[in-house]
Protein backbone atom coordinates (compact mmCIF):
# COMPACT_ATOMS: atom_id res chain seq x y z
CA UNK A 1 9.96 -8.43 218.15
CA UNK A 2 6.72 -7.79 216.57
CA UNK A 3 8.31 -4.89 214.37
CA UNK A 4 10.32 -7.67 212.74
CA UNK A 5 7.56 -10.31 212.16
CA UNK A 6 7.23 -8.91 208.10
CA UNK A 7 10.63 -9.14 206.25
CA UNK A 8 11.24 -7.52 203.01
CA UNK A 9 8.16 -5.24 204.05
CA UNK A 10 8.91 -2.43 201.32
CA UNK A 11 8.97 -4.81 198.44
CA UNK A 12 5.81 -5.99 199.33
CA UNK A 13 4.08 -2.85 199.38
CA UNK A 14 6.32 -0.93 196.19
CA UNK A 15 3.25 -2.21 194.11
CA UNK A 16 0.71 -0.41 196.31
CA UNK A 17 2.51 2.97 197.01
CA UNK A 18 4.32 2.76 194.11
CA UNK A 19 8.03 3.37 193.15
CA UNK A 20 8.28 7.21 194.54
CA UNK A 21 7.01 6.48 197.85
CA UNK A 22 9.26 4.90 200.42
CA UNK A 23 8.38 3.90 203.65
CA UNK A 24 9.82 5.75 206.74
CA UNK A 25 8.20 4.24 209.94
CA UNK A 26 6.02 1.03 210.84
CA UNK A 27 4.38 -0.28 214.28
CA UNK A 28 3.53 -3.66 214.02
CA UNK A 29 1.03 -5.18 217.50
CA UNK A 30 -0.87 -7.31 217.84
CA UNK A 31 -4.56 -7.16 216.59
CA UNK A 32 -6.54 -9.76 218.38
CA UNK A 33 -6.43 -11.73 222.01
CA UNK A 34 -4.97 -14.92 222.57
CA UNK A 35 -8.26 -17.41 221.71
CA UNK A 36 -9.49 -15.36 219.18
CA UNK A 37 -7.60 -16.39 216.37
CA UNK A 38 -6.29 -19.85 215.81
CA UNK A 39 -4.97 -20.33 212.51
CA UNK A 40 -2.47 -17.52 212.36
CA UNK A 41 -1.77 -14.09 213.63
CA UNK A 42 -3.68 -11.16 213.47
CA UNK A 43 -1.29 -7.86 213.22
CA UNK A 44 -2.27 -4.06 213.40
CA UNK A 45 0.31 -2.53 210.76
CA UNK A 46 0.66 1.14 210.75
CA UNK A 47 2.73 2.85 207.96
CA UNK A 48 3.88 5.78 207.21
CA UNK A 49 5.04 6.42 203.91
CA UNK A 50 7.07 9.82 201.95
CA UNK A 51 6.51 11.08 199.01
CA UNK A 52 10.38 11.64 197.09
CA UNK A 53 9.03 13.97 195.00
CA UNK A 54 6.96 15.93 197.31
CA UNK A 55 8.18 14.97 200.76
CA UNK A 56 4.72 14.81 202.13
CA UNK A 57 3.99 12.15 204.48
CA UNK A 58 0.63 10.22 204.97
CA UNK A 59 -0.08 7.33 207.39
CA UNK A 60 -1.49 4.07 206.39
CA UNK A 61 -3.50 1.38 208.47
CA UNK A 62 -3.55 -2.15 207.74
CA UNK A 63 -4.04 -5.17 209.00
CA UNK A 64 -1.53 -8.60 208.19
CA UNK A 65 -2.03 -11.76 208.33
CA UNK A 66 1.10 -14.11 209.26
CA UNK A 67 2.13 -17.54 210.03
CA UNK A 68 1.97 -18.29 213.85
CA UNK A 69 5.16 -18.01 215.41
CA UNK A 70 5.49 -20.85 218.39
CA UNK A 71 8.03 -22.03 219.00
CA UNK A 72 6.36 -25.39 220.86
CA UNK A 73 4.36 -26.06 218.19
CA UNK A 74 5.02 -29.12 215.85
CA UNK A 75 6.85 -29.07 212.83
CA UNK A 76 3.41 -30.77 211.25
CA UNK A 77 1.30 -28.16 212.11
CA UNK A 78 3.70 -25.15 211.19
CA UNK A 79 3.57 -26.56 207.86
CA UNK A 80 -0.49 -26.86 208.18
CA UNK A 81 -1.00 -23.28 208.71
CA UNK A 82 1.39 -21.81 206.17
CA UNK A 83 -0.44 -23.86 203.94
CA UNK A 84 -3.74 -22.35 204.50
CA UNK A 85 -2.08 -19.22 203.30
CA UNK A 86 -2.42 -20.37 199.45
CA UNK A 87 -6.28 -21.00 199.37
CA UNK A 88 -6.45 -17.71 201.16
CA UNK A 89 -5.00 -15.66 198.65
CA UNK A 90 -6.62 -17.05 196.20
CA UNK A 91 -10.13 -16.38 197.48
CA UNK A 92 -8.76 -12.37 197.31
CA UNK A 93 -7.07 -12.41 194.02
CA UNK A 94 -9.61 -14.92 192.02
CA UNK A 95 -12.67 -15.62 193.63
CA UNK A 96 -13.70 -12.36 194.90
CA UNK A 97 -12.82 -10.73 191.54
CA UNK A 98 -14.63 -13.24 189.68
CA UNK A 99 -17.67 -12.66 191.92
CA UNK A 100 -17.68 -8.93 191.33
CA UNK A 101 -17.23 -9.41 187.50
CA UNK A 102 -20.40 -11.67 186.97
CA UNK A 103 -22.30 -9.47 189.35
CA UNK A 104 -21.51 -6.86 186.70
CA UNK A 105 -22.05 -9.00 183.87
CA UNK A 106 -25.28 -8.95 185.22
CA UNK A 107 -26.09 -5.09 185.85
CA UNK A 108 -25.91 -5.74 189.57
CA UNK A 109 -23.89 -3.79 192.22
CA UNK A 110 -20.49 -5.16 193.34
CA UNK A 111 -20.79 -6.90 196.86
CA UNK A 112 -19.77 -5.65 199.58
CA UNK A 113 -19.39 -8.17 202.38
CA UNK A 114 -15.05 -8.50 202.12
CA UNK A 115 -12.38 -6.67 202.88
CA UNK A 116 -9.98 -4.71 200.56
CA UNK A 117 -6.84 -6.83 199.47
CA UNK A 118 -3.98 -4.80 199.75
CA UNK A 119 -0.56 -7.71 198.82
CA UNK A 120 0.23 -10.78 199.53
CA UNK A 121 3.13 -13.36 199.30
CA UNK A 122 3.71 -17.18 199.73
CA UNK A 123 7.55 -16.44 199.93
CA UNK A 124 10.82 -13.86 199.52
CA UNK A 125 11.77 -16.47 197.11
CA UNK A 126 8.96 -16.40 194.28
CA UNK A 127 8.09 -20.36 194.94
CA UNK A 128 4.89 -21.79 194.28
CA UNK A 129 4.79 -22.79 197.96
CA UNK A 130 3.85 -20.95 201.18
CA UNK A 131 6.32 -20.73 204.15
CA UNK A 132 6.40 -19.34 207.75
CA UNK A 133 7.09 -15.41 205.29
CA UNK A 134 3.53 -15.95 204.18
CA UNK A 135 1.37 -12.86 204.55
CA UNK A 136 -1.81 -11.61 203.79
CA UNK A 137 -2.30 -7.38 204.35
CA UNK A 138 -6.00 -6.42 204.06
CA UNK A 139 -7.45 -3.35 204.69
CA UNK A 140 -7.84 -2.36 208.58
CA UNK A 141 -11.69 -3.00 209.21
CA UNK A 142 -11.64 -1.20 212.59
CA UNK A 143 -10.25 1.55 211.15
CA UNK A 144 -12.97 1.71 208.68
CA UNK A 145 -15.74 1.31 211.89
CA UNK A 146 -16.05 -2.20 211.75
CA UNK A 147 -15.86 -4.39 214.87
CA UNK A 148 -16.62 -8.09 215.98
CA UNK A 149 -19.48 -8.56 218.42
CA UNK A 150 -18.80 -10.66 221.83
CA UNK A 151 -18.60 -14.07 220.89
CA UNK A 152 -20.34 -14.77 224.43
CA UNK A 153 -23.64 -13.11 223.30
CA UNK A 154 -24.32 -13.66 219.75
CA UNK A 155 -26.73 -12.22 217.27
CA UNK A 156 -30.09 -10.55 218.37
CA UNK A 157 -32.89 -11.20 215.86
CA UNK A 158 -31.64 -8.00 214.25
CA UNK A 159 -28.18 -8.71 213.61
CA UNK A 160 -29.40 -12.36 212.93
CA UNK A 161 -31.11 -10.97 209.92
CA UNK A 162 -28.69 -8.65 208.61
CA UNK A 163 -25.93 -11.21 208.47
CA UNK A 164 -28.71 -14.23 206.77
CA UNK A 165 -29.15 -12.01 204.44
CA UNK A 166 -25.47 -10.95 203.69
CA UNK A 167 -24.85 -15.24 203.67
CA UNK A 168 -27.36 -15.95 201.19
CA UNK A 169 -25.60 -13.96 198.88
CA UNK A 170 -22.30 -15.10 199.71
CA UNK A 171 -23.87 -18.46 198.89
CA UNK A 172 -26.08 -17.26 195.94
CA UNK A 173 -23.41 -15.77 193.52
CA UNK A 174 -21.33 -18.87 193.53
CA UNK A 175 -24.01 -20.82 192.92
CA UNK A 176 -25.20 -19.17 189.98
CA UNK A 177 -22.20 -18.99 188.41
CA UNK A 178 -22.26 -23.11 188.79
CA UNK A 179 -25.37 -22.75 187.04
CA UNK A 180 -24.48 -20.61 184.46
CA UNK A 181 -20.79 -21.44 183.67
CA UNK A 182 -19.77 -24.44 184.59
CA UNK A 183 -16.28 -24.58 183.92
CA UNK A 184 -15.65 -21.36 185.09
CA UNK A 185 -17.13 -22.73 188.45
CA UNK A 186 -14.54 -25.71 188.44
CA UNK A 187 -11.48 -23.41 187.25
CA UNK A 188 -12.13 -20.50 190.22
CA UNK A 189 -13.83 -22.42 192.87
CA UNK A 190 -13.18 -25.71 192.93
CA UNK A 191 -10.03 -25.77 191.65
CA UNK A 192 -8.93 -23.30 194.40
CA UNK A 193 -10.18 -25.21 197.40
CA UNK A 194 -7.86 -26.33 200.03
CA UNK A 195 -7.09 -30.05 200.43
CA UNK A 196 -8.21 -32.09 203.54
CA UNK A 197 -5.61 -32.50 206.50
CA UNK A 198 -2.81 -34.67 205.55
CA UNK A 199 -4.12 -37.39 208.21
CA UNK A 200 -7.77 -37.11 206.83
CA UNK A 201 -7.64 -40.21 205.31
CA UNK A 202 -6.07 -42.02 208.39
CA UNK A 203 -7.10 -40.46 210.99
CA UNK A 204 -6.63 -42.81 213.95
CA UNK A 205 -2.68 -42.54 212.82
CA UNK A 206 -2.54 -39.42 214.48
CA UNK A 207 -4.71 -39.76 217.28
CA UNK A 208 -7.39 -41.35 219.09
CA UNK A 209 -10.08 -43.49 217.25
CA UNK A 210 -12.47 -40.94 217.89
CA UNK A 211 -13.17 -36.91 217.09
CA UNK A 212 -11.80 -34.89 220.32
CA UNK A 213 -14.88 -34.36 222.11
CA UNK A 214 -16.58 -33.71 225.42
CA UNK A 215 -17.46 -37.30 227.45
CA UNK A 216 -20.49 -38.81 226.84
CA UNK A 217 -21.37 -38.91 230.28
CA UNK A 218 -20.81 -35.35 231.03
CA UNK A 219 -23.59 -34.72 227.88
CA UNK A 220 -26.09 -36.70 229.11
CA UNK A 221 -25.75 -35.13 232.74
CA UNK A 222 -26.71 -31.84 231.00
CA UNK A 223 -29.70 -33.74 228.72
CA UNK A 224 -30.71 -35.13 231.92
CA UNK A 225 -31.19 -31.79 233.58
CA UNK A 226 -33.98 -30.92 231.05
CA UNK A 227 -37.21 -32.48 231.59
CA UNK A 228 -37.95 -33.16 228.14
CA UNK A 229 -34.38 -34.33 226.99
CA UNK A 230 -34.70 -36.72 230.04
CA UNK A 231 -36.84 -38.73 228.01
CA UNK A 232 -34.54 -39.18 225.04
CA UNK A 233 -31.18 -39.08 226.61
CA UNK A 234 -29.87 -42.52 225.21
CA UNK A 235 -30.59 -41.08 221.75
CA UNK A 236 -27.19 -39.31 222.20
CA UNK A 237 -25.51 -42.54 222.21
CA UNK A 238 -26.18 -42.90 218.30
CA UNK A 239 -25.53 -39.76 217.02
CA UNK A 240 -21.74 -40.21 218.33
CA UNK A 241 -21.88 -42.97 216.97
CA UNK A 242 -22.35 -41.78 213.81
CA UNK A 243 -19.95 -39.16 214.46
CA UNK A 244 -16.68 -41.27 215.71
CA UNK A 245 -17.70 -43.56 212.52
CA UNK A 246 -17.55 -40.22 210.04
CA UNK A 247 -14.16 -39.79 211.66
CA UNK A 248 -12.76 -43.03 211.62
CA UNK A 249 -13.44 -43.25 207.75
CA UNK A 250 -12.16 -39.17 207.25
CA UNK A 251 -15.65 -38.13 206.31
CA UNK A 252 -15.56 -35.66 208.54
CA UNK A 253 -12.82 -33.51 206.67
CA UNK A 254 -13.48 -34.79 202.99
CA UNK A 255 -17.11 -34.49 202.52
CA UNK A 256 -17.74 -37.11 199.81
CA UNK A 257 -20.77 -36.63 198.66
CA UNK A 258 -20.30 -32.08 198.98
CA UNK A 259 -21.30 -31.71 195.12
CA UNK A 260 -24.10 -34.11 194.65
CA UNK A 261 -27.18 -31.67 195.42
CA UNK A 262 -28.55 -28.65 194.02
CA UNK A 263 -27.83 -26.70 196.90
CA UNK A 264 -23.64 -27.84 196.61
CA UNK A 265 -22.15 -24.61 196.16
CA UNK A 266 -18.99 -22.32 198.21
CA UNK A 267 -19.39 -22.42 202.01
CA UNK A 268 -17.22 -20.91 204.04
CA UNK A 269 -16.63 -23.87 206.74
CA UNK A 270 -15.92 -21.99 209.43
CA UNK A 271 -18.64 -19.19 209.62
CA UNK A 272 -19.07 -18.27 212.95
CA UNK A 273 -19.39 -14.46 214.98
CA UNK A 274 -15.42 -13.96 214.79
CA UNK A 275 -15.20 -14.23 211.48
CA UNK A 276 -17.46 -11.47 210.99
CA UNK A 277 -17.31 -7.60 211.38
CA UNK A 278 -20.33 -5.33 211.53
CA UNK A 279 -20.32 -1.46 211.43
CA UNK A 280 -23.31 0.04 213.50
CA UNK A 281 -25.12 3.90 213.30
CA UNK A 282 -25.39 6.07 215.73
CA UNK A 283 -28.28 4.19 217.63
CA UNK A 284 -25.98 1.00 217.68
CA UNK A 285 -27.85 -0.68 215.28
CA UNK A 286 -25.55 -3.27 212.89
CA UNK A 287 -25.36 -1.70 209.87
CA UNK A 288 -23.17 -3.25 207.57
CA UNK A 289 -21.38 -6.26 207.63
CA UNK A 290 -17.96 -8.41 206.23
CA UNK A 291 -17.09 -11.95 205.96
CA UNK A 292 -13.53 -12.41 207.07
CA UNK A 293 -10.93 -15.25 207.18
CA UNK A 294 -11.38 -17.76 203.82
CA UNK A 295 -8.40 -20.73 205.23
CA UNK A 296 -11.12 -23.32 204.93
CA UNK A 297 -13.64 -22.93 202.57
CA UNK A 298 -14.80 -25.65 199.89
CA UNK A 299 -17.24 -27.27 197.91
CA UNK A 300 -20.78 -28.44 199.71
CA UNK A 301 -24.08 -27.99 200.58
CA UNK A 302 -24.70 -24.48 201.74
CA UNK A 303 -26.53 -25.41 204.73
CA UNK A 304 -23.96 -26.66 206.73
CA UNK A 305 -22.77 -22.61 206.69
CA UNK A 306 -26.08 -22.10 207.74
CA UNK A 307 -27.16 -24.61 210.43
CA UNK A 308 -23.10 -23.79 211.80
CA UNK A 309 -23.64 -20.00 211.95
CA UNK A 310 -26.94 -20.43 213.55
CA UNK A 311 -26.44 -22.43 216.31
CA UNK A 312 -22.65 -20.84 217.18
CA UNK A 313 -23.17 -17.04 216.76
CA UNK A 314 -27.05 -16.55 217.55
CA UNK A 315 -28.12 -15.97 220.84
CA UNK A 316 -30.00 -18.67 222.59
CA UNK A 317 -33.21 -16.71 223.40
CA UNK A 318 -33.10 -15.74 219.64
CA UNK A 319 -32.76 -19.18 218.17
CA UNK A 320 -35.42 -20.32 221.15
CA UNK A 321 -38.30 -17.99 219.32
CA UNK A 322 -37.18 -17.59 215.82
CA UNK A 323 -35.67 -20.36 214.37
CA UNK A 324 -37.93 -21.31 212.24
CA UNK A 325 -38.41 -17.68 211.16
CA UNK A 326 -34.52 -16.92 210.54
CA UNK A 327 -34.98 -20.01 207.84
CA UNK A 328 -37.06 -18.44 206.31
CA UNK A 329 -35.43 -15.09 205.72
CA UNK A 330 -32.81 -16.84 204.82
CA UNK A 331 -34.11 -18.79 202.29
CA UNK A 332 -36.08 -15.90 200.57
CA UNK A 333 -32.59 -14.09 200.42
CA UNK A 334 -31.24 -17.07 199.04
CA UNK A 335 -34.30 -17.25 196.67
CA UNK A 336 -33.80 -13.74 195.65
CA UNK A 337 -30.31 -13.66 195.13
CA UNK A 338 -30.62 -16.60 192.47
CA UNK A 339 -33.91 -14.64 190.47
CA UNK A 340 -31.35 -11.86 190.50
CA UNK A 341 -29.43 -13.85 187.60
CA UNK A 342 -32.44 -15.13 186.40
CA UNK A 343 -31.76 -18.62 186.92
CA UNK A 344 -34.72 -21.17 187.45
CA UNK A 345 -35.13 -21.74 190.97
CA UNK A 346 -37.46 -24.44 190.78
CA UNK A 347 -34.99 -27.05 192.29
CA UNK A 348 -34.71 -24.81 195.24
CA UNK A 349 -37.98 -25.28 196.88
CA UNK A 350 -38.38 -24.55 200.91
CA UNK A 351 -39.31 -27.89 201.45
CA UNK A 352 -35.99 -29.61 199.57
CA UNK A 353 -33.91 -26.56 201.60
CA UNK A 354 -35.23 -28.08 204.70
CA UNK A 355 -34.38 -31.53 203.96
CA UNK A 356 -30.75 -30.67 203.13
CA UNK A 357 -30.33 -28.31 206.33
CA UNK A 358 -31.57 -31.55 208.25
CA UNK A 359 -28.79 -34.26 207.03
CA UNK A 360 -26.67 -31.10 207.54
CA UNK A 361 -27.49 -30.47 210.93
CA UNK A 362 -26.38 -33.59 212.18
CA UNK A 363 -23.16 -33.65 210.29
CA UNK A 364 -22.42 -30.62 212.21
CA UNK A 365 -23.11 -31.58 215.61
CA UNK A 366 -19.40 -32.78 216.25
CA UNK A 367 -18.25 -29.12 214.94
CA UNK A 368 -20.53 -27.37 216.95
CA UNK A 369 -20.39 -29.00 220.06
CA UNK A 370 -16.11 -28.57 219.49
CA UNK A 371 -16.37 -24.83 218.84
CA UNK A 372 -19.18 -24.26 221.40
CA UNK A 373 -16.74 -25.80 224.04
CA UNK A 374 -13.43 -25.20 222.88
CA UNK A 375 -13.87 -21.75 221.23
CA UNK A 376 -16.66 -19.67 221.43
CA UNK A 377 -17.44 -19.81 225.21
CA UNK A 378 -13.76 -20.53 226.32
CA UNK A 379 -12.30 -17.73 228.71
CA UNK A 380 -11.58 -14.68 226.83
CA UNK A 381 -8.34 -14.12 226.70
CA UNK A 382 -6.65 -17.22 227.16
CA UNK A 383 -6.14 -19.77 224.27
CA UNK A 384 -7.98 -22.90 225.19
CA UNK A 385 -6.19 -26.58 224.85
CA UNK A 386 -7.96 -28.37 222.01
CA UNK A 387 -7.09 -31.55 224.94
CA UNK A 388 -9.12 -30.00 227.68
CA UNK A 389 -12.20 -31.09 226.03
CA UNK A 390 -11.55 -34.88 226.34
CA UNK A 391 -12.15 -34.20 230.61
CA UNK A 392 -14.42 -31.81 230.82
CA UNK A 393 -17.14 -32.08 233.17
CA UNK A 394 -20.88 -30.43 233.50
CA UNK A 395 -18.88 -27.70 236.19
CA UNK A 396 -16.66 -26.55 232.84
CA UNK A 397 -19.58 -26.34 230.28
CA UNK A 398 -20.74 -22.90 229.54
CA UNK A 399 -24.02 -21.97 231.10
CA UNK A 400 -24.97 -20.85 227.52
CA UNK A 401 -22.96 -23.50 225.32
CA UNK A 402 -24.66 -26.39 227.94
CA UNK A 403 -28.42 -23.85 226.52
CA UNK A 404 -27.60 -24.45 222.99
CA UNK A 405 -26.87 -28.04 223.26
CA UNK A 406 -30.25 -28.74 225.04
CA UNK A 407 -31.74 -26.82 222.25
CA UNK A 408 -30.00 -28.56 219.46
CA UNK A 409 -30.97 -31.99 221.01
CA UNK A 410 -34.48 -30.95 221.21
CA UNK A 411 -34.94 -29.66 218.18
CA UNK A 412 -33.77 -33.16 216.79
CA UNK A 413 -36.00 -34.66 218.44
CA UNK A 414 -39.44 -32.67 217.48
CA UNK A 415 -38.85 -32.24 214.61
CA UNK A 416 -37.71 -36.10 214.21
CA UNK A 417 -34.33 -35.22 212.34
CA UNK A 418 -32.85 -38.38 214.07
């Protein structure tokens, strides 16, 4: 039962409410649809607490984060997903307070673009370790107004903007701080980062000799259907390549060379629409926005957050006539941001940007073309089989996710990034 999926849910909550208020009813559901969350579950937790001293009552609205409960699911990757829980919880209880606290330091306003931490726990045993009793309660975003847009859409140029400018300070502050204190940088950031998968540095002993991805026949079919990709359809061939090689050798989960350029600093990894909420006014206009769900992040260059949110979460007609332009606001936020602490952005020069989002852009190709597929334009509703991929055909491909890989092939191609 979904009521039961929390033990020991007063204890975790005495430090909130405090010792004189008990709690006297819960509803625990479900918060998301299957395929929108793949990592762990989403619950809507309502409370309602009394006062002993007053007897009032008052009715709280949460949401909790929990350890997947599935049966079928291998012991291996149980273990993978209460792990995630650690790095989690530490983004809420030391990165995001260290964030605010230099922001401060600096006479500028607290971000913000996260939720409110409300408790956590690894355990209802006090270890160091996470189990399947992990949890994560945050403040309940819808409650507060805040939705996700449709995953099958994207961004307008609008909302593109409004959530650039939101991830170039999300990228900014962490970046100063590297500038500024070091060692405060390695202690909260670094230090806190999750580890690659336990088969990152073999691979193939877990799987195929590849990255799970769609056929390369079935990609050039839709390059072929484009009269300029036509032209430059064997092309393809090398940028697998280059990806099956990354995976072979575990590049593509430890990224070896993530702190070796200025622009090395906290990315998110996994920065896409869902992970978002925006609150709109009363024309529908995005408003505000919040970065959700830190399981992944690390240490490298900020672009790959950029190039991966672009091409995943912006609508194709969008990236079509402003790509070049969202760069740019990006980059000026970025820009900003930095001055803000008054550290010398000479090293961070357009031109030097640009050369780091292309090396970037190709990394990501095997990430976007998996979450394209397998995630984002997947039937809503229904949790997609990471296997399905290995067969698909042109018939299964997205009319929009076959769009964006036509445009991401062209674009390498004019403006010679491969």
């Amino acid at each position: 039962m979904e009521g039961e999926r929390i033990k020991d849910l007063n204890n975790l909550l005495k430090p909130v409410f405090g010792e004189n208020v008990e709690i006297v009813d819960k509803t625990i559901a479900n918060l998301t649809l299957p395929g929108e969350n793949y990592f762990s579950d989403m619950l809507k937790l309502q409370v309602t607490t009394r006062n002993k001293d007053t007897n009032s009552t008052n009715t709280e609205h949460f949401v909790a984060k929990c350890c997947i409960v599935d049966e079928n699911m291998p012991k291996d990757a149980a273990a993978m997903h209460s792990q995630m829980f650690k790095p989690e919880i530490a983004f809420y209880k030391e990165i995001i307070p260290t964030m605010q606290k230099f922001l401060k330091e600096h006479g500028l306003k607290e971000v913000e673009i996260f939720p409110k931490l409300i408790a956590s726990r690894y355990n209802l045993d006090g270890r160091e370790e996470p189990d399947e009793n992990a949890v994560l309660i945050l403040e309940n975003l819808q409650v507060a107004g805040y939705a996700n847009e449709d995953r099958h859409k994207g961004f307008d140029l609008d909302g593109a903007k409004l959530l650039l400018a939101d991830l170039a300070v999300f990228h900014a502050v962490p970046l100063a701080i590297k500038l500024k204190d070091p060692d405060l940088f390695q202690k909260v950031f670094v230090d806190n980062c999750p580890g690659p998968p336990k088969f990152a540095d073999k691979p193939k002993d877990k799987g195929p000799g590849g990255p799970p991805s769609i056929p390369r026949s079935t990609l050039k079919e839709i390059l072929k259907a484009d009269i300029f990709c036509r032209k430059h359809v064997n092309r393809l061939d090398g940028l697998i390549d280059a990806q099956e090689e990354n995976f072979k050798k575990g590049n593509l989960f430890i990224n070896r060379d993530a702190n070796k350029t200025v622009f090395s600093g906290l990315v998110h990894k996994d920065m896409w629409l869902n992970n978002t909420m925006q609150m709109k006014n009363n024309e529908g206009k995005l408003i505000k926005n919040k970065f959700v769900d830190f399981q992944m992040y690390g240490i490298q260059d900020i672009t790959t957050d950029l190039f991966f949110f672009l091409i995943t979460s912006v609508d194709i007609m969008t990236l079509e006539e402003h790509f070049d332009y969202l760069l740019m606001i990006y980059h000026e936020h970025f820009i900003k941001s930095l001055e803000s602490f008054k550290c010398d952005v000479a090293p961070f020069k357009y031109i030097d940007f640009i050369y780091n989002l292309k090396k970037s852009a190709v990394e990501e190709l095997f990430h976007i073309l998996l979450m394209n597929n397998v995630v984002i334009y997947a039937k809503k509703g229904e949790k997609t089989n990471m296997e399905t991929i290995k067969n698909m055909t042109v018939d299964k491909v997205h009319p929009i996710a076959k769009k964006k890989f036509v445009f991401l092939f062209k674009m390498f191609i004019q403006k010679e990034w491969i």
